[in-house]
C-alpha atoms as a PDB file:
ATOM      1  CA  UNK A   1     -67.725-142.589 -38.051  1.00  0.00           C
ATOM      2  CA  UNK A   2     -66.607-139.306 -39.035  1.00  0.00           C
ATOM      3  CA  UNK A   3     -63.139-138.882 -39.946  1.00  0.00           C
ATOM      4  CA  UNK A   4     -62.847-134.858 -40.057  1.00  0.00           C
ATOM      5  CA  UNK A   5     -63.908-132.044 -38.176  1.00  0.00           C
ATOM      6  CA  UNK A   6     -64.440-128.743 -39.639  1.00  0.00           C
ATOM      7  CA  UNK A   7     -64.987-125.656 -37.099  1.00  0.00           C
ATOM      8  CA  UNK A   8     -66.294-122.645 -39.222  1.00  0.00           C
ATOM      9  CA  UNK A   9     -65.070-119.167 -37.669  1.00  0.00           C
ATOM     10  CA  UNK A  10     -66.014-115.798 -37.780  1.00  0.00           C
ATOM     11  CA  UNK A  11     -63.941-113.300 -36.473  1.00  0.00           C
ATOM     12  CA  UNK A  12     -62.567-109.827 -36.304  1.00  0.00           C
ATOM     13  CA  UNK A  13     -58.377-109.323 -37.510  1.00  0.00           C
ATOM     14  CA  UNK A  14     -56.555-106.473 -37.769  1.00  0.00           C
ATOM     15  CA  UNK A  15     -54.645-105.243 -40.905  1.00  0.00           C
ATOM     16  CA  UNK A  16     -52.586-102.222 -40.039  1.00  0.00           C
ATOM     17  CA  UNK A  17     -54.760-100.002 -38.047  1.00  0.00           C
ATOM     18  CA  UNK A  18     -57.802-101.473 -39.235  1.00  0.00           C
ATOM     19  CA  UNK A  19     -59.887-104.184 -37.357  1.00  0.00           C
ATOM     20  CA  UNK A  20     -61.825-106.244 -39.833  1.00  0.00           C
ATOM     21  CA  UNK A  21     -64.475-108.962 -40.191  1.00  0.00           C
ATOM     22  CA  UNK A  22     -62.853-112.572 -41.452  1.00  0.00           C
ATOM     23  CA  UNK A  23     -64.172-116.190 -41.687  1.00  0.00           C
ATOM     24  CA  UNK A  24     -62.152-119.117 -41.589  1.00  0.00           C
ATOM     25  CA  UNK A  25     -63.106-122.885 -41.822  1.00  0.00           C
ATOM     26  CA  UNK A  26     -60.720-124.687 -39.881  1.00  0.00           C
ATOM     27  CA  UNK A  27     -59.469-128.326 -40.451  1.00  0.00           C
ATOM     28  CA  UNK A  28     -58.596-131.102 -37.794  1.00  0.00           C
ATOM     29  CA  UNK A  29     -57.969-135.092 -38.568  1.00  0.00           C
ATOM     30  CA  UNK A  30     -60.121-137.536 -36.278  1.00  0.00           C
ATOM     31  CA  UNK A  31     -57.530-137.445 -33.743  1.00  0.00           C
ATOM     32  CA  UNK A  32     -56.687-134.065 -33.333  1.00  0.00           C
ATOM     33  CA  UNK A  33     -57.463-131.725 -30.791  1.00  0.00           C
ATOM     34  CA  UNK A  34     -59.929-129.224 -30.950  1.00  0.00           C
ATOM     35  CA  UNK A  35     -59.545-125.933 -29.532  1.00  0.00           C
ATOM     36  CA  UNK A  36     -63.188-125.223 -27.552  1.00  0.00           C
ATOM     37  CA  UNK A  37     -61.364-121.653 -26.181  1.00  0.00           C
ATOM     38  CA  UNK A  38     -61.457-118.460 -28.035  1.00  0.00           C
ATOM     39  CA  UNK A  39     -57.946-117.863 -27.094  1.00  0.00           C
ATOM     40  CA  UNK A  40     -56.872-121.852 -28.269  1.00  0.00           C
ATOM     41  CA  UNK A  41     -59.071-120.386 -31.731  1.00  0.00           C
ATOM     42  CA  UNK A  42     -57.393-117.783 -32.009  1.00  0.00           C
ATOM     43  CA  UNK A  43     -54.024-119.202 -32.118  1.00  0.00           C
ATOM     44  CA  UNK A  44     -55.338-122.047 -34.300  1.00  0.00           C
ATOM     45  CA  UNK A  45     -56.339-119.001 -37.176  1.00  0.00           C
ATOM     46  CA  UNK A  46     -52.679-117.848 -36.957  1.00  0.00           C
ATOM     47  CA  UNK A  47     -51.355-121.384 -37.325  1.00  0.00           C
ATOM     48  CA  UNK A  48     -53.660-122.422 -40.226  1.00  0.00           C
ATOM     49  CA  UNK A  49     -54.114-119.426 -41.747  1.00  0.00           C
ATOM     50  CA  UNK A  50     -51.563-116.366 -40.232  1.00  0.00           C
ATOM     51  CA  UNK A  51     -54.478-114.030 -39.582  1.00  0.00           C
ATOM     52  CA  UNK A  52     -53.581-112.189 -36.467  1.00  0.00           C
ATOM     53  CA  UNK A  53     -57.231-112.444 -35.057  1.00  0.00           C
ATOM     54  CA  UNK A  54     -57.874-110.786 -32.104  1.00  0.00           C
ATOM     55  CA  UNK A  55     -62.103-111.580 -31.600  1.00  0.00           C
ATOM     56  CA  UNK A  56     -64.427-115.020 -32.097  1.00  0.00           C
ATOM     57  CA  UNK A  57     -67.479-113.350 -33.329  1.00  0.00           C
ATOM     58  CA  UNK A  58     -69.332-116.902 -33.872  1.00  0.00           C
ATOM     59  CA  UNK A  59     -68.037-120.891 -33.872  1.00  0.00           C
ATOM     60  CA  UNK A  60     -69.906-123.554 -35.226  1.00  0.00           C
ATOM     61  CA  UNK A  61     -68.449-127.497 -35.037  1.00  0.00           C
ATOM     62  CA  UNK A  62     -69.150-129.851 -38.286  1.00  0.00           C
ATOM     63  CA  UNK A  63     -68.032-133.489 -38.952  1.00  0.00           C
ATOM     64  CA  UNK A  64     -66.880-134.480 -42.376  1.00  0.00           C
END
């Protein structure tokens, strides 16, 4: 049984008046919930990470 999940993120912030291409890997615990929305995503980058990401280019869902 897997006790992690990892979702890998690509995605598009913005950094004054630049938008820009970012990756994230994001970490949950086995009983966690995972966002499956791009807006939930989104607000998960901030929280993890304080990107202000404003675009899910690509998601992909790994167990650890």
């Amino acid at each position: 049984m897997h006790d992690k999940c990892i979702v890998l993120v690509e995605f598009i912030f913005r950094v004054d008046q630049y938008e820009v291409e970012g990756n994230a890997a994001l970490f949950f615990s086995k009983n966690d919930v995972i966002p499956l929305t791009d807006e939930a995503i989104l607000k998960e980058i901030k929280a993890q990470y304080g990107y202000d990401a404003i675009e899910i280019l690509h998601r992909q869902k790994e167990t650890a």
